[in-house]
C-alpha atoms as a PDB file:
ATOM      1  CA  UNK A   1     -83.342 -41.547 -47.599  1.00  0.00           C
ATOM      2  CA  UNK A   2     -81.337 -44.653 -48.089  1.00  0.00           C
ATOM      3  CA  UNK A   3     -77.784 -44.346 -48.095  1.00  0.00           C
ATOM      4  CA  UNK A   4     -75.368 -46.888 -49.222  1.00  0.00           C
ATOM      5  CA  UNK A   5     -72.868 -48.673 -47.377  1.00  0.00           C
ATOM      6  CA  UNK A   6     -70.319 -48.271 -49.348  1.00  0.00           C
ATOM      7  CA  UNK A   7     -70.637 -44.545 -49.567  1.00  0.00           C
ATOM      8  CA  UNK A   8     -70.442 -44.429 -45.624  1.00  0.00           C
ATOM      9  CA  UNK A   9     -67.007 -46.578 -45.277  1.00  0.00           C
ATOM     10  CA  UNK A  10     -65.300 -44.630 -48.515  1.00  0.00           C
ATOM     11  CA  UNK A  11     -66.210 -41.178 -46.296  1.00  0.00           C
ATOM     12  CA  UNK A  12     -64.165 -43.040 -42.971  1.00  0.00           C
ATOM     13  CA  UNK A  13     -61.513 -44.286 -45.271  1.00  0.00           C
ATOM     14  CA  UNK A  14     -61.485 -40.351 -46.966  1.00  0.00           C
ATOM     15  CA  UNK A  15     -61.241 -38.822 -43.081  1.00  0.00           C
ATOM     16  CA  UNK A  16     -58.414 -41.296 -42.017  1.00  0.00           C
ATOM     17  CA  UNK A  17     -56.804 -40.604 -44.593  1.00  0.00           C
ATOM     18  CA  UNK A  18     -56.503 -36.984 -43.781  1.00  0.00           C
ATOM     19  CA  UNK A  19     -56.188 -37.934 -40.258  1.00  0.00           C
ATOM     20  CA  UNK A  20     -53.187 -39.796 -41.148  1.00  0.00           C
ATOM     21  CA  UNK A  21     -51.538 -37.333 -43.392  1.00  0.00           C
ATOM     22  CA  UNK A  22     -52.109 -34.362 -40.549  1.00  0.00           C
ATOM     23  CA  UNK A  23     -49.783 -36.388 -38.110  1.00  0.00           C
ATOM     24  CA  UNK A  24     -47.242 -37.446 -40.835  1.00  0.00           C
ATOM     25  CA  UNK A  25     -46.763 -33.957 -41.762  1.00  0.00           C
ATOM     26  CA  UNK A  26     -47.020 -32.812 -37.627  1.00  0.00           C
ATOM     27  CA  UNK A  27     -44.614 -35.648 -36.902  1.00  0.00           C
ATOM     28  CA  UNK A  28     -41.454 -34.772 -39.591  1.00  0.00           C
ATOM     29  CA  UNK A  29     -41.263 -31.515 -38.341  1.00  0.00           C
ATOM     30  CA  UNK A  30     -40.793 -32.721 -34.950  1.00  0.00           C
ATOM     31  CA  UNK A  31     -39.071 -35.550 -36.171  1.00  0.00           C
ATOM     32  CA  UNK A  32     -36.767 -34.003 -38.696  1.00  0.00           C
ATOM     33  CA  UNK A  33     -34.097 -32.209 -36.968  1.00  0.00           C
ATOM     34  CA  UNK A  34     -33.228 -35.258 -34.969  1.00  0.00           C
ATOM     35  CA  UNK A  35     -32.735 -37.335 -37.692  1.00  0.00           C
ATOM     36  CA  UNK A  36     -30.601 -34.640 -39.784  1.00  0.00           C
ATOM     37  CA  UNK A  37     -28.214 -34.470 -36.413  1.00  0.00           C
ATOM     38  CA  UNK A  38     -27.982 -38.645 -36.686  1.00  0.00           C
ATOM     39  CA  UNK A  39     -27.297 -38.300 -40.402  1.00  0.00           C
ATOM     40  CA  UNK A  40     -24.524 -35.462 -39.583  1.00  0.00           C
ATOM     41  CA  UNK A  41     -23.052 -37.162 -36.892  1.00  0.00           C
ATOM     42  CA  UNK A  42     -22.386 -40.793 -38.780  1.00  0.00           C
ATOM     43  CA  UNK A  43     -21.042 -38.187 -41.695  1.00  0.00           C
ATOM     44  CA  UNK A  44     -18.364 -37.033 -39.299  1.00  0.00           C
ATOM     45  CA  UNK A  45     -17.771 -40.377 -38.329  1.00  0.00           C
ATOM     46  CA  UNK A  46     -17.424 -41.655 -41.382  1.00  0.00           C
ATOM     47  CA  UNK A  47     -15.060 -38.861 -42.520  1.00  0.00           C
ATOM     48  CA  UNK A  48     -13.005 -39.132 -39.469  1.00  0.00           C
ATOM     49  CA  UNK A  49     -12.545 -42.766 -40.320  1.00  0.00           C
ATOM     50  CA  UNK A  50     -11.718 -42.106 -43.797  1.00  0.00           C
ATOM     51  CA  UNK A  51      -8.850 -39.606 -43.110  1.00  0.00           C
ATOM     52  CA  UNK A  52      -8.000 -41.786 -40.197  1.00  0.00           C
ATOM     53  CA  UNK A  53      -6.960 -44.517 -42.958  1.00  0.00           C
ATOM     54  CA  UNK A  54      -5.891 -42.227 -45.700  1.00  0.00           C
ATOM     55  CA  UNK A  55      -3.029 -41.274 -43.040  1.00  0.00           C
ATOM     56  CA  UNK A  56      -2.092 -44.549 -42.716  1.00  0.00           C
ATOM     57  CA  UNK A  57      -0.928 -45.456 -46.091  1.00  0.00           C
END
């Protein structure tokens, strides 16, 4: 049986695909609650600023 190449690199670029997706979806969850504490944290800033210069005038 002859098999094509084609066929062959379309099944690699199918698995890495997967391969890919499984770590994108392993690394947000790690990922995730790091970046939602950097997000809340330049919030607070921000709103600390704010009322900082809303007191001023």
């Amino acid at each position: 049986m002859h098999r094509k190449k084609g066929q062959s690199i379309l099944e690699y670029v199918i698995v890495l695909s997967a391969i890919v997706a499984a770590i994108v979806v392993a690394a947000s969850s790690v990922i995730q609650p790091g970046v939602n504490k950097a997000l809340s944290s330049v919030m607070d800033s921000v709103g600390t600023s704010a009322n900082k210069i809303a007191c001023l005038q």
